[in-house]
Protein backbone atom coordinates (compact mmCIF):
# COMPACT_ATOMS: atom_id res chain seq x y z
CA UNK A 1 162.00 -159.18 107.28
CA UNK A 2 158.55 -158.75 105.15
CA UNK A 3 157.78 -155.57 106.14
CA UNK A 4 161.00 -154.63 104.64
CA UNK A 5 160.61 -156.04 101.59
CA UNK A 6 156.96 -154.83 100.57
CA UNK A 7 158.66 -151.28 101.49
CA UNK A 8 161.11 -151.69 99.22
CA UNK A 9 159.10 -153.04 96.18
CA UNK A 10 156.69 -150.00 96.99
CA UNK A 11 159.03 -147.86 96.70
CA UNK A 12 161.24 -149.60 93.70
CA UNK A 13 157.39 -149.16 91.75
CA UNK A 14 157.03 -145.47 92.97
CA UNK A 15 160.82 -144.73 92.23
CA UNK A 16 159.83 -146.45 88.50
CA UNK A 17 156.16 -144.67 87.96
CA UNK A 18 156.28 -143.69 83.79
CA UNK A 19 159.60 -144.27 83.30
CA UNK A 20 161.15 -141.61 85.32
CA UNK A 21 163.27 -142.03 88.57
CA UNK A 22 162.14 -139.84 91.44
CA UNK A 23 164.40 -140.60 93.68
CA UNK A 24 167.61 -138.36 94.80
CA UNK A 25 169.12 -136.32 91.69
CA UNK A 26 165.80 -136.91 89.45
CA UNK A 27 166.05 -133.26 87.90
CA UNK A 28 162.68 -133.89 86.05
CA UNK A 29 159.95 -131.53 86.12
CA UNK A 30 156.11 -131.63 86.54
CA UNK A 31 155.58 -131.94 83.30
CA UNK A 32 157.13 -135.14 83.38
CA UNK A 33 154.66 -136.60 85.60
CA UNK A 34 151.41 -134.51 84.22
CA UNK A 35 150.37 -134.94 80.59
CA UNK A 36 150.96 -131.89 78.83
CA UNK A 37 147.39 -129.93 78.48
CA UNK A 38 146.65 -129.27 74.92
CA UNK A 39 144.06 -126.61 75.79
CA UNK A 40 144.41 -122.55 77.15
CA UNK A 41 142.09 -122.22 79.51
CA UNK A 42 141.97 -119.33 81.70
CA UNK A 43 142.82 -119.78 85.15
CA UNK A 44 144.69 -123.08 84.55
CA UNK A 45 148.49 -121.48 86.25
CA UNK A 46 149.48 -125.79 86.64
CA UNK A 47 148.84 -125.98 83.02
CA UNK A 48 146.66 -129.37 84.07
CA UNK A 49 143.50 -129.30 82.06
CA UNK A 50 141.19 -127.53 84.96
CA UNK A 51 140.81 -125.08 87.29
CA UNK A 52 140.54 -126.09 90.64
CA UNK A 53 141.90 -125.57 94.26
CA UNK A 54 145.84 -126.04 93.22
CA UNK A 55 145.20 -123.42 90.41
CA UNK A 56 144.37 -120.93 93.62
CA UNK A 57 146.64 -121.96 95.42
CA UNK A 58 149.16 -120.73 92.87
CA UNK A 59 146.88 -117.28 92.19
CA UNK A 60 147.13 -116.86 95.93
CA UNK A 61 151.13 -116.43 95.96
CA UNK A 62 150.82 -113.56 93.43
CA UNK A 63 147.53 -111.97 95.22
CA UNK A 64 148.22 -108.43 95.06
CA UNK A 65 151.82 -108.39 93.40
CA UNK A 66 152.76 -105.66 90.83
CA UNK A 67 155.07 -104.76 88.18
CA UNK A 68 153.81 -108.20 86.49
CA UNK A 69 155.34 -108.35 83.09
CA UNK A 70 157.02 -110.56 80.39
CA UNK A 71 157.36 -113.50 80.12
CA UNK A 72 155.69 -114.80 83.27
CA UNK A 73 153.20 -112.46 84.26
CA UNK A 74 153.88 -112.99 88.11
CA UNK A 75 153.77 -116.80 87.24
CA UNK A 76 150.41 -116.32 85.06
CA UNK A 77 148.07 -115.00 87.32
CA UNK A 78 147.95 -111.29 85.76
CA UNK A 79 145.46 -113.24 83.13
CA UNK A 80 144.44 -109.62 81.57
CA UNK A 81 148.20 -108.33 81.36
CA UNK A 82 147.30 -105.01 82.89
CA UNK A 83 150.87 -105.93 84.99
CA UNK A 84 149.42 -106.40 88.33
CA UNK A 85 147.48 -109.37 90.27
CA UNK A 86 143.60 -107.55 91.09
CA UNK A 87 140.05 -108.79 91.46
CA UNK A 88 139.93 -108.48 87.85
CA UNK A 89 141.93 -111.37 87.61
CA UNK A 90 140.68 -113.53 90.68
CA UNK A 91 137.20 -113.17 88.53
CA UNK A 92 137.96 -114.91 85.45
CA UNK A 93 140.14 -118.19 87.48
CA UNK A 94 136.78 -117.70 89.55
CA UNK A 95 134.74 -117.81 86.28
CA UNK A 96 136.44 -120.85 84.60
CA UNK A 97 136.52 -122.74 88.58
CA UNK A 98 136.53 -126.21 88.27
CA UNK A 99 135.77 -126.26 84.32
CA UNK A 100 138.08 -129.56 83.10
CA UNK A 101 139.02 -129.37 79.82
CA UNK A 102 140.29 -132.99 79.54
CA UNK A 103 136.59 -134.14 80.63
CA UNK A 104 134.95 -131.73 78.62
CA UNK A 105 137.34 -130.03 75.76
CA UNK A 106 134.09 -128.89 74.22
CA UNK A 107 133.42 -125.98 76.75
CA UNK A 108 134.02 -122.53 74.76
CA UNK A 109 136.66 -121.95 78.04
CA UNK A 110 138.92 -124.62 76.65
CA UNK A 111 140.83 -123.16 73.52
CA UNK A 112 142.97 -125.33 71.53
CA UNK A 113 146.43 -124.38 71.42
């Protein structure tokens, strides 16, 4: 059965993919599959180089939450620390949107850690 096999050798290379098993009882984390972004850049909550639609998508969750405070800052969107999730904060992800500091790391956004 072909179809069967090309399945299973698509799946054997996904299952493979840097190393790392992701099948059933994988217990890795994103950061596993994402290189590690050496860069603070406002904005950036999946800590992937860039602001872009997943980094709202994340903001969006917290919209409006209060009582942020330490150490996750409702998961990073209160970017000014005044402990709650405001326009103030949707500004600056909307300032740095779609700056990618692995594409351009010399943009003053993109700070060295």
């Amino acid at each position: 059965v072909a179809g069967d096999q090309s399945e299973k050798q698509f799946t054997t290379s996904f299952d493979n993919l840097y190393g790392h098993p992701f099948g059933e009882g994988w217990g890795g984390t994103m950061a596993d599959i994402y290189p590690i972004c050496m860069f603070v850049l406002a904005g950036d909550l999946n800590n992937d180089c860039k602001v872009d639609l997943y980094d709202f998508a994340l903001f969006a969750t917290e919209w409006l939450a209060e009582e942020c405070n330490e150490p996750e800052w409702c998961g990073g969107a209160d970017f000014d620390l005044s402990g709650d999730v405001t326009l103030i904060d949707f500004a600056k992800l909307a300032q740095n949107w779609l700056i990618d500091c692995q594409a351009n790391p010399s943009n003053p956004a993109c700070v060295p850690k």
